[in-house]
C-alpha atoms as a PDB file:
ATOM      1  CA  UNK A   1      88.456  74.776 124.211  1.00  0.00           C
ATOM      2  CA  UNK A   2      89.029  75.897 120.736  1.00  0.00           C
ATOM      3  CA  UNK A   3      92.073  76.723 119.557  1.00  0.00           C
ATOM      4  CA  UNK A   4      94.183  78.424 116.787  1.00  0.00           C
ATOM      5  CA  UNK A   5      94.166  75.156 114.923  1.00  0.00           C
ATOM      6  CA  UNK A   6      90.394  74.999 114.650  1.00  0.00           C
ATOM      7  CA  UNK A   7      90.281  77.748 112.122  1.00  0.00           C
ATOM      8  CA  UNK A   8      89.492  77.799 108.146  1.00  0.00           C
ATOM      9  CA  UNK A   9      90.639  80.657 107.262  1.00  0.00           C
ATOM     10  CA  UNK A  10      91.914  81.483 103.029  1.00  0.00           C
ATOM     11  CA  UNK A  11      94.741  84.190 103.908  1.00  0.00           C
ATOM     12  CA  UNK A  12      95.652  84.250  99.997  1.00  0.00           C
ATOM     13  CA  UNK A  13      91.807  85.537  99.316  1.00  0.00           C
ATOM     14  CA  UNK A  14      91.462  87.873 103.001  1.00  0.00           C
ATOM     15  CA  UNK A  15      95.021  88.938 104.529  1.00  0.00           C
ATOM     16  CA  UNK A  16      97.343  91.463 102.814  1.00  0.00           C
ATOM     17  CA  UNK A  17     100.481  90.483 104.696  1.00  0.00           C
ATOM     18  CA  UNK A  18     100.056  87.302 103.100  1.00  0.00           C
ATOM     19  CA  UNK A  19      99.265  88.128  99.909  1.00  0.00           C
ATOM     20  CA  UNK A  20     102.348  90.159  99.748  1.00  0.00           C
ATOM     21  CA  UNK A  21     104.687  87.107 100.809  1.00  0.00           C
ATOM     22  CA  UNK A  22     103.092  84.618  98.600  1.00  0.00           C
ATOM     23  CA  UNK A  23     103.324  87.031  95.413  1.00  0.00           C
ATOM     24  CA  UNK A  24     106.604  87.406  96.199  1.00  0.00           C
ATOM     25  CA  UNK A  25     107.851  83.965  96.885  1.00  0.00           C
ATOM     26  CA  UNK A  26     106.055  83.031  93.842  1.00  0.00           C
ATOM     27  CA  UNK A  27     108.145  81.505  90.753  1.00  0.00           C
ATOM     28  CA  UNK A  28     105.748  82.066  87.588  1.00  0.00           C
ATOM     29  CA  UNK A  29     105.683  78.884  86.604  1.00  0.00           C
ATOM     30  CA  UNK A  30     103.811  77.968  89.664  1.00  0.00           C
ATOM     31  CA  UNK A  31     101.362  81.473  89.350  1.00  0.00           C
ATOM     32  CA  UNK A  32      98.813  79.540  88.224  1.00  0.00           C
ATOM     33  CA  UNK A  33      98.529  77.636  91.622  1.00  0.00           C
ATOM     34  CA  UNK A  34      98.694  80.867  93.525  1.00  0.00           C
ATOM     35  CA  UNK A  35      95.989  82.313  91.612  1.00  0.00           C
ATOM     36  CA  UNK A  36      93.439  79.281  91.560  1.00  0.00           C
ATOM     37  CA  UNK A  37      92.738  80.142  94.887  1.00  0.00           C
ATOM     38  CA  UNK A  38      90.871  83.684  94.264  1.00  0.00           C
ATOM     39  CA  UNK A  39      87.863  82.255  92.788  1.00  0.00           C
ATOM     40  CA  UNK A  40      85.595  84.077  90.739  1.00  0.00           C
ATOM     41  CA  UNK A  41      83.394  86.090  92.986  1.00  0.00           C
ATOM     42  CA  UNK A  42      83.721  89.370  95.621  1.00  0.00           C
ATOM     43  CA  UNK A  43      86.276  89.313  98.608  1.00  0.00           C
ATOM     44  CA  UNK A  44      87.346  91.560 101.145  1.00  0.00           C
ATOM     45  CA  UNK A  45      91.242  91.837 101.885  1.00  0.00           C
ATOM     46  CA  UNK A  46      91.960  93.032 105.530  1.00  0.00           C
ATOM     47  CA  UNK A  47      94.870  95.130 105.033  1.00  0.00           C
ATOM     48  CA  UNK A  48      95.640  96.281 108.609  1.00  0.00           C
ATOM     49  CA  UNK A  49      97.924  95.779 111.165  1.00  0.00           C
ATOM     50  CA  UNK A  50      97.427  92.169 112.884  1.00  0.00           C
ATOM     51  CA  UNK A  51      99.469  89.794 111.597  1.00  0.00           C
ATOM     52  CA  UNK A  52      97.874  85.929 111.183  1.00  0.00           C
ATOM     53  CA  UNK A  53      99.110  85.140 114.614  1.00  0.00           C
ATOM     54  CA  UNK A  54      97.731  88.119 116.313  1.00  0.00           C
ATOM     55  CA  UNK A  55      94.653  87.599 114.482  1.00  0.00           C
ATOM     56  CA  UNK A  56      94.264  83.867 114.976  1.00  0.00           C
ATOM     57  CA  UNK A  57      94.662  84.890 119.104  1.00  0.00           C
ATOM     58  CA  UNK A  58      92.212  87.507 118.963  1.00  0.00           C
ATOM     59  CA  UNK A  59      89.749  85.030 117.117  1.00  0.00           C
ATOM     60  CA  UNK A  60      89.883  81.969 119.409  1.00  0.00           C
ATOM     61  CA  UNK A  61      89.919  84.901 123.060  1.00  0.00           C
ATOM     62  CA  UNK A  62      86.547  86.159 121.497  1.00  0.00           C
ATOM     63  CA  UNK A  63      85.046  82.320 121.386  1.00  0.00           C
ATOM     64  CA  UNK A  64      86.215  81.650 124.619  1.00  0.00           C
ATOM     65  CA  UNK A  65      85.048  84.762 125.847  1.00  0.00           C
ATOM     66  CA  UNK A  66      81.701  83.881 124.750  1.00  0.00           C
ATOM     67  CA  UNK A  67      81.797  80.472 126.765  1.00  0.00           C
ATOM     68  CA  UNK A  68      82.393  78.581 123.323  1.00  0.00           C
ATOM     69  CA  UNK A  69      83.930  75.076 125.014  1.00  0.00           C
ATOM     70  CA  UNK A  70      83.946  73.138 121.697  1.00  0.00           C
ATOM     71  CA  UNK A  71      82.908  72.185 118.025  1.00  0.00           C
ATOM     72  CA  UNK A  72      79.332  71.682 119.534  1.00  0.00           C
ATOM     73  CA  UNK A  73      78.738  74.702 121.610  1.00  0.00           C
ATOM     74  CA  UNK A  74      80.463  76.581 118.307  1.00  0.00           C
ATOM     75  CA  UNK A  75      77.556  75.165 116.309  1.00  0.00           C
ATOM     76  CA  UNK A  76      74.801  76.076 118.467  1.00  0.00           C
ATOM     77  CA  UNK A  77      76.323  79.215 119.139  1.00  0.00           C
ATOM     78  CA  UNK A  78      76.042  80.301 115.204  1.00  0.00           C
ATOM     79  CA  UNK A  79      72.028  79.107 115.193  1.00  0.00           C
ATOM     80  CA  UNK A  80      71.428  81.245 118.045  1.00  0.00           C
ATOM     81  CA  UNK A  81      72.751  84.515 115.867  1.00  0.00           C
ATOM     82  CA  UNK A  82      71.129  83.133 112.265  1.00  0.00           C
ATOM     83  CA  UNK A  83      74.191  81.001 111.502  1.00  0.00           C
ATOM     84  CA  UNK A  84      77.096  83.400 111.903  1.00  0.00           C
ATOM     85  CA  UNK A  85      78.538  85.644 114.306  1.00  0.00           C
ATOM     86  CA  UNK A  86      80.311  89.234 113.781  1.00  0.00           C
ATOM     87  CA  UNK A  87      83.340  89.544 116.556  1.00  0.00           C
ATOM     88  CA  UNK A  88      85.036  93.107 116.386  1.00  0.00           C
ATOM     89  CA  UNK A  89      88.893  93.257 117.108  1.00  0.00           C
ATOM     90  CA  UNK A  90      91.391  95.537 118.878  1.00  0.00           C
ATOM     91  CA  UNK A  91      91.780  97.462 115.515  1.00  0.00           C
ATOM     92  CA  UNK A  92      88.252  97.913 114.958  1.00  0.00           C
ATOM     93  CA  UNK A  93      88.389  95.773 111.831  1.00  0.00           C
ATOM     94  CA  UNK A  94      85.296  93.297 112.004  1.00  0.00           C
ATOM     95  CA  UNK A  95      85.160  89.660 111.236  1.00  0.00           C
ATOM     96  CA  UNK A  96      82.406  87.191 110.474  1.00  0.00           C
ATOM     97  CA  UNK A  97      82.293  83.945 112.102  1.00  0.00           C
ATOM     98  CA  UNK A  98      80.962  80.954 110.107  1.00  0.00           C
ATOM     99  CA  UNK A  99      80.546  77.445 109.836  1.00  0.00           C
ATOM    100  CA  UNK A 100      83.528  75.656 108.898  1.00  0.00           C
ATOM    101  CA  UNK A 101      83.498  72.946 106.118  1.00  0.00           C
ATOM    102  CA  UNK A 102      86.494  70.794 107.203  1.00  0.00           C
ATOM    103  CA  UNK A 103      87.502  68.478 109.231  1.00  0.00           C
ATOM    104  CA  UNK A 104      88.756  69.824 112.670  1.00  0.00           C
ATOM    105  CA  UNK A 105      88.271  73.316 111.900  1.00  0.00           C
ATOM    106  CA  UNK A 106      84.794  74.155 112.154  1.00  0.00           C
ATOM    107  CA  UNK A 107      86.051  78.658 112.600  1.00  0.00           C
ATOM    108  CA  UNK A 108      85.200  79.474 108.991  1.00  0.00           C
ATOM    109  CA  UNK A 109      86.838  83.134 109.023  1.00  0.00           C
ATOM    110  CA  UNK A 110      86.191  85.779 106.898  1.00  0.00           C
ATOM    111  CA  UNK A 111      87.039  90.035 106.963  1.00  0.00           C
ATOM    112  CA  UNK A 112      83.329  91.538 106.922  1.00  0.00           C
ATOM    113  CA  UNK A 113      81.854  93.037 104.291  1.00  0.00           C
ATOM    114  CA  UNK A 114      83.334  96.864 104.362  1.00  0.00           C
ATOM    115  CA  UNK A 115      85.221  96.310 107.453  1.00  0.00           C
ATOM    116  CA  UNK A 116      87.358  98.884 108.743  1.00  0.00           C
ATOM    117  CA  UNK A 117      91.435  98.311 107.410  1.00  0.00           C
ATOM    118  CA  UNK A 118      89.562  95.662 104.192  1.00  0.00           C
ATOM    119  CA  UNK A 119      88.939  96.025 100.930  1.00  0.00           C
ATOM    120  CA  UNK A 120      86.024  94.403  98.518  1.00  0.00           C
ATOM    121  CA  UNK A 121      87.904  93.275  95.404  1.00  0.00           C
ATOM    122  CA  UNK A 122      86.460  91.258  92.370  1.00  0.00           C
ATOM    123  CA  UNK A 123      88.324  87.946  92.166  1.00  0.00           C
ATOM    124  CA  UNK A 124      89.773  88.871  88.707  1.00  0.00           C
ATOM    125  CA  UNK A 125      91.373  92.143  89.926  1.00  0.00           C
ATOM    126  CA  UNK A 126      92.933  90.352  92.683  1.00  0.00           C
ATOM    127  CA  UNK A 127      94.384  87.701  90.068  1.00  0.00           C
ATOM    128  CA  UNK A 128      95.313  90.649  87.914  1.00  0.00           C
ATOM    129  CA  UNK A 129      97.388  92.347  90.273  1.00  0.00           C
ATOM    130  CA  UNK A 130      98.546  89.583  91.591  1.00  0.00           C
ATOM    131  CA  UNK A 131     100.363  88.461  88.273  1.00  0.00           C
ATOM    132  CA  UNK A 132     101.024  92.106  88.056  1.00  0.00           C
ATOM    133  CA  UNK A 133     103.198  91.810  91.230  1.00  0.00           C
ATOM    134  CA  UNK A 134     104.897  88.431  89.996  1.00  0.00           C
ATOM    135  CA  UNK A 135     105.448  89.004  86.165  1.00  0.00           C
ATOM    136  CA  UNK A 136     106.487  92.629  86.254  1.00  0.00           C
ATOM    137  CA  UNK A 137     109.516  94.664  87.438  1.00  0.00           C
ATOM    138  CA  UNK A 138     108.570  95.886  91.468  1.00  0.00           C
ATOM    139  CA  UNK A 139     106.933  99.052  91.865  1.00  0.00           C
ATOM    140  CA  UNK A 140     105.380  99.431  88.105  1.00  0.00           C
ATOM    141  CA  UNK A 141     102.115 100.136  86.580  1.00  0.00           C
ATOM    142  CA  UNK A 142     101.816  98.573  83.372  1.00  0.00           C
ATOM    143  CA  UNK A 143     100.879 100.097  80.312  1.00  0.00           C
ATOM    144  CA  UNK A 144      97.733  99.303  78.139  1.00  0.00           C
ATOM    145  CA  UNK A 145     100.016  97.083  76.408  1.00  0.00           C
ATOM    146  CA  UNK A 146     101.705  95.210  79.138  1.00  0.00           C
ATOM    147  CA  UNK A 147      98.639  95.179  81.423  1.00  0.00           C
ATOM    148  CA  UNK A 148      96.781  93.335  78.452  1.00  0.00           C
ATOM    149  CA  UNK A 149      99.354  90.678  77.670  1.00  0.00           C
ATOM    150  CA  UNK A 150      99.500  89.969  80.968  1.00  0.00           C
ATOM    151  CA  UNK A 151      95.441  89.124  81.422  1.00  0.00           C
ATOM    152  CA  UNK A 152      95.549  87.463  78.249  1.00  0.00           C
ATOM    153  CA  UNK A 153      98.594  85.556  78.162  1.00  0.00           C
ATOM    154  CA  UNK A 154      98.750  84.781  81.894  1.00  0.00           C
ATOM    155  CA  UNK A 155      95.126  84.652  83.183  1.00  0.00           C
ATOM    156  CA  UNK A 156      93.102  84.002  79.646  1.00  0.00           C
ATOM    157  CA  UNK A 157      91.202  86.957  80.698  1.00  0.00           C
ATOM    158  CA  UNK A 158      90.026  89.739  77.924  1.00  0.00           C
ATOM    159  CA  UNK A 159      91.851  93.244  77.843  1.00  0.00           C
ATOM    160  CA  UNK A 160      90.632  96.140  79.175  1.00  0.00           C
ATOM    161  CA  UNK A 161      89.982  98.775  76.686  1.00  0.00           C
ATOM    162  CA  UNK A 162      92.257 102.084  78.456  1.00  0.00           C
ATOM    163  CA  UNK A 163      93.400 102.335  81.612  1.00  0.00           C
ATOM    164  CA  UNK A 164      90.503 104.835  82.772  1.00  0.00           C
ATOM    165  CA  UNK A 165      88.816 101.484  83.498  1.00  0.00           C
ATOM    166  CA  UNK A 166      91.481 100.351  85.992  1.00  0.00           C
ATOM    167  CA  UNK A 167      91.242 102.596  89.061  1.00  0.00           C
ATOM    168  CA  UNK A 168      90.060  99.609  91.174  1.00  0.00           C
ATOM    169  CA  UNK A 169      93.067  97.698  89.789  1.00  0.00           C
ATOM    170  CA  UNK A 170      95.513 100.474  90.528  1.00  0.00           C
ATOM    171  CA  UNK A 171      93.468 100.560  94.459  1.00  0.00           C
ATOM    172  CA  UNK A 172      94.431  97.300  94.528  1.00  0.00           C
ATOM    173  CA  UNK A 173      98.211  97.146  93.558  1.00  0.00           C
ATOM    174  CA  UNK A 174      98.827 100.272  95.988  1.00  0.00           C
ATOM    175  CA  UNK A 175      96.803  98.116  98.856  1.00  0.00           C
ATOM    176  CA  UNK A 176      98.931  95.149  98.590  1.00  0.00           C
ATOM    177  CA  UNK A 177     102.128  96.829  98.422  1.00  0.00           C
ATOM    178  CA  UNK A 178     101.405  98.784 101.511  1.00  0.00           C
ATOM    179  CA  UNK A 179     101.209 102.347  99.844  1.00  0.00           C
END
């Protein structure tokens, strides 16, 4: 049967919770670690109430509910539905079932696109918030200024011209703090 072990799933790219814990854990001299992770494309951060655990649990009673037994029948499972599946959980939030790409854990996890409790957030917002919540004093917006040498100094990433431009950023920060 599969289990919780049996799933790839990037919590620093899709789940809040853990966001939050690794940005604040995080020493800066080892941002650049946390950070490498994001990529450089679109995510979607699930920002509701189930905890890895809870989700994990809710993941794996959905296979088995669907008569999954093992890495196999997983396989076959995704051709059958055009190579991924789309499970819905006891918060409504949906979740797409993939494919996985390691060794052991063939669950390849991911929040659906526009999923209730996610957001969709460009990779470099996420890393700029992210350094926003390691490098600067808790519960600040940064000004032009700040905001700037932090992408450039930080993330080698160009400034933004004003702030107008950083609604999605500002989204973002409130998301991940919980606000």
């Amino acid at each position: 049967m599969p289990a919780i072990n049996n799933i790839l799933f990037n919590a620093l790219k899709h789940h809040r919770q853990y966001i939050r814990e690794q940005a604040a854990a995080a020493r800066p001299e080892a941002f650049t670690q946390l950070i490498k992770i994001s990529g450089n494309s679109q995510m979607d951060i699930y920002y509701g109430v189930l905890n890895l655990p809870v989700l994990y649990e809710e993941v794996i009673l959905h296979i088995n509910n669907a008569g999954i037994k093992d890495e196999g029948t997983y396989y076959t499972w995704l051709e059958q539905h055009n190579g991924y599946v789309e499970i819905t959980l006891s918060d409504t939030s949906r979740w797409i079932l993939l494919p996985g790409n390691e060794p052991g854990k063939y669950i390849h996890l991911h929040p659906a696109r526009y999923s209730p409790h996610s957001m969709r957030v460009k990779a470099t917002i996420l890393k700029t918030a992210l350094a926003c919540m390691v490098y600067l004093p808790e519960d600040t917006l940064p000004d032009i200024r700040t905001l700037n040498q932090v992408r450039k100094d930080v993330l080698q990433l160009s400034p933004v011209k004003d702030l107008v431009q950083c609604e999605h950023l500002w989204k973002v920060l409130r998301m991940l703090k919980g606000q």
